[in-house]
C-alpha atoms as a PDB file:
ATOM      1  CA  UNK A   1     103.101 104.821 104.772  1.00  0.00           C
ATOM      2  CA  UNK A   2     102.991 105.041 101.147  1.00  0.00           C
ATOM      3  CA  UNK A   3     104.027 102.305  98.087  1.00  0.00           C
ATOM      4  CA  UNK A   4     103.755 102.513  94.796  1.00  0.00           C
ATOM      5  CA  UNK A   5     100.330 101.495  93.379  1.00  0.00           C
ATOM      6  CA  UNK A   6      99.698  97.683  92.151  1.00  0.00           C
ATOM      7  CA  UNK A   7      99.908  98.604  88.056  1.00  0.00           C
ATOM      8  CA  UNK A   8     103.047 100.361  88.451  1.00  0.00           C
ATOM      9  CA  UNK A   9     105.948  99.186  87.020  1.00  0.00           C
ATOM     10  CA  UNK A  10     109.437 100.589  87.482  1.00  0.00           C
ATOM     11  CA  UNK A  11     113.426 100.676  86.188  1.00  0.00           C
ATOM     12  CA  UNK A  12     115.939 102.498  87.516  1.00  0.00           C
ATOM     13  CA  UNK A  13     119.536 103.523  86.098  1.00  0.00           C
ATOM     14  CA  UNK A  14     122.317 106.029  86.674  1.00  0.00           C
ATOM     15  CA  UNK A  15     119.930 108.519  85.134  1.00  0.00           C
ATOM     16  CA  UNK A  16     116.987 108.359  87.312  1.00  0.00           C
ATOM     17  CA  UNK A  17     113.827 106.369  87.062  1.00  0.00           C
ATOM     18  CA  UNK A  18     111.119 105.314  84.205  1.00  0.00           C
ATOM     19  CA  UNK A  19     107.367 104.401  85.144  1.00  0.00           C
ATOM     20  CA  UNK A  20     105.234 102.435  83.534  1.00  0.00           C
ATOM     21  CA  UNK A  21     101.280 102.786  84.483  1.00  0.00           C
ATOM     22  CA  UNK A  22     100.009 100.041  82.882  1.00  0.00           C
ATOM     23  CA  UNK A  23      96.264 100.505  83.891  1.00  0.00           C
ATOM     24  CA  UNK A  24      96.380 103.994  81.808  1.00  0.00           C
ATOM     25  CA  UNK A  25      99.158 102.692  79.586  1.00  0.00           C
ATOM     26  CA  UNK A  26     101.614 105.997  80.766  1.00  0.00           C
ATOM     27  CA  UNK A  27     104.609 105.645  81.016  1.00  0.00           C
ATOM     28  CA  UNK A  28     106.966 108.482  83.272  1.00  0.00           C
ATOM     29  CA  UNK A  29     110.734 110.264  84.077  1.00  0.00           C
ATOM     30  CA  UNK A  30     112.073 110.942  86.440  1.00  0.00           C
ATOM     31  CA  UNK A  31     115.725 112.658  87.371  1.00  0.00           C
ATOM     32  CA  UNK A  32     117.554 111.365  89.859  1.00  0.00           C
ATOM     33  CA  UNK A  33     116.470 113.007  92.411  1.00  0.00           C
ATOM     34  CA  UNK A  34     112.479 111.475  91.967  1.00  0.00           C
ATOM     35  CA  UNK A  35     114.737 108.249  91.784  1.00  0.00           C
ATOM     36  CA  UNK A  36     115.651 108.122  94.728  1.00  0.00           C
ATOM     37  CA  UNK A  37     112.546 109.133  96.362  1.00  0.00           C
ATOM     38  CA  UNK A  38     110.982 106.219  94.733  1.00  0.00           C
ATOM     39  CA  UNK A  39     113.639 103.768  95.606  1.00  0.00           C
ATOM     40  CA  UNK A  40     113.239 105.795  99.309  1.00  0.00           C
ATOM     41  CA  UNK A  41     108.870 104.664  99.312  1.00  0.00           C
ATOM     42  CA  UNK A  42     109.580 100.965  97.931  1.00  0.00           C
ATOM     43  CA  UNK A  43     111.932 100.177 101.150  1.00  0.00           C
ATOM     44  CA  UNK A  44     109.664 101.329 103.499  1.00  0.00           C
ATOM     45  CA  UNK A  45     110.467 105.065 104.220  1.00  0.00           C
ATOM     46  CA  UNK A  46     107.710 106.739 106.211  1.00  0.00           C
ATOM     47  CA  UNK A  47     107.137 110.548 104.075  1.00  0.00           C
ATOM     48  CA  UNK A  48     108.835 112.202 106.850  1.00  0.00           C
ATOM     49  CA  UNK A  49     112.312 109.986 106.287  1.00  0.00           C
ATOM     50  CA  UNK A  50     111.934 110.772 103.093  1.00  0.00           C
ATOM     51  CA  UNK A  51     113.188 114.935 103.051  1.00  0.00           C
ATOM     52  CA  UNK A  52     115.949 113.912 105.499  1.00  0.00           C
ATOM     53  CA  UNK A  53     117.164 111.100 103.714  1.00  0.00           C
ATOM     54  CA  UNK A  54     117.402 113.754 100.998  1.00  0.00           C
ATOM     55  CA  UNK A  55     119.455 116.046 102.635  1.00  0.00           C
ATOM     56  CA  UNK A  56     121.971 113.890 103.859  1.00  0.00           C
ATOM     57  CA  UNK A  57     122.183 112.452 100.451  1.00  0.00           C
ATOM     58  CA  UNK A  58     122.370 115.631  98.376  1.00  0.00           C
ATOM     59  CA  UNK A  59     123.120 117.937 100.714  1.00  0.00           C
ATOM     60  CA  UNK A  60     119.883 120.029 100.350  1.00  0.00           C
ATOM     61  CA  UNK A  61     118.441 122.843 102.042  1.00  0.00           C
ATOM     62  CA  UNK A  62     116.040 120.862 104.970  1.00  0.00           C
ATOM     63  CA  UNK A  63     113.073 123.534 103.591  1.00  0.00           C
ATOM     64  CA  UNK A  64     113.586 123.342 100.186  1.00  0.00           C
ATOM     65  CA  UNK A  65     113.737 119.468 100.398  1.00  0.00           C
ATOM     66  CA  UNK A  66     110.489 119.132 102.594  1.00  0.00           C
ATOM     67  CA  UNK A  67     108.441 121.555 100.219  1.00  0.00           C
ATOM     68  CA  UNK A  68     109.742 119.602  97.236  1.00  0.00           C
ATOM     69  CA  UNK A  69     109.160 115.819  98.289  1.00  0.00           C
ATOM     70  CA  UNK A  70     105.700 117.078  99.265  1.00  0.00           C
ATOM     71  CA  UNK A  71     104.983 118.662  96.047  1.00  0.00           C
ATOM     72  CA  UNK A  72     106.474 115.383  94.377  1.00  0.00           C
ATOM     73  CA  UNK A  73     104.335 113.110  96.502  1.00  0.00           C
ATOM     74  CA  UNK A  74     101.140 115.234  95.468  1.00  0.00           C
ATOM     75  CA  UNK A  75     102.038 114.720  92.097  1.00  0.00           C
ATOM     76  CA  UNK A  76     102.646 111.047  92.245  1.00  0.00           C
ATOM     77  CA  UNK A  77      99.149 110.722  94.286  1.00  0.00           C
ATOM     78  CA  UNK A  78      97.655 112.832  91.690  1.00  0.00           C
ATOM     79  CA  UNK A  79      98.405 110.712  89.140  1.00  0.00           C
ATOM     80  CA  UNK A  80      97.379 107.485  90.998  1.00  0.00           C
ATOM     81  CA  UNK A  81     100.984 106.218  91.072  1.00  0.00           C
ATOM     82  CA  UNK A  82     101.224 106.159  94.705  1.00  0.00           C
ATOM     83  CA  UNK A  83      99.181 104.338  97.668  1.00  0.00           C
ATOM     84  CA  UNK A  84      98.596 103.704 101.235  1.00  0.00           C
ATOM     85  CA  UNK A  85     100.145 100.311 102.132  1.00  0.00           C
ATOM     86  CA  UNK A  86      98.128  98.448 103.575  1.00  0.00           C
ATOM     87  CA  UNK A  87      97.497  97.503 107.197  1.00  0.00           C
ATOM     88  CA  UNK A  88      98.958  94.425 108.807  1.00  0.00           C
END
């Protein structure tokens, strides 16, 4: 299970979704789309809810939606904005 990483700050609006890192002091967009996988990781949703959830909710192709959240969890990961929760 993922979360987003400690310095991470977020906001969300009808437009999609604005990071802050403030270890590296970057700050990133996101559509709506990236919005709502974010809001998706922050209550809990294992990465395999998380192309479902999508296709229900925007009616994607169940391919197309897998091979996307992947690549948009890579990138997320890549830029240290993501996490493994930890254990209980």
């Amino acid at each position: 299970m993922l979360r987003l990483s400690d310095g991470v700050r977020s906001t969300y609006s009808g437009d999609g979704a604005v990071i802050l890192d403030v270890k590296r002091g970057q700050i990133f967009r996101f559509n709506l789309t990236g919005s709502r996988i974010l809001q998706l990781l922050r209550s809990g949703a294992e990465e395999s809810e998380i192309a479902c959830m999508l296709v229900r909710e925007f009616s994607a192709d169940p391919a197309t939606a897998e091979s996307d959240t992947n690549a948009f969890l890579a990138a997320l990961r890549q830029n240290a904005l993501i996490e493994p929760r930890p254990q209980r």
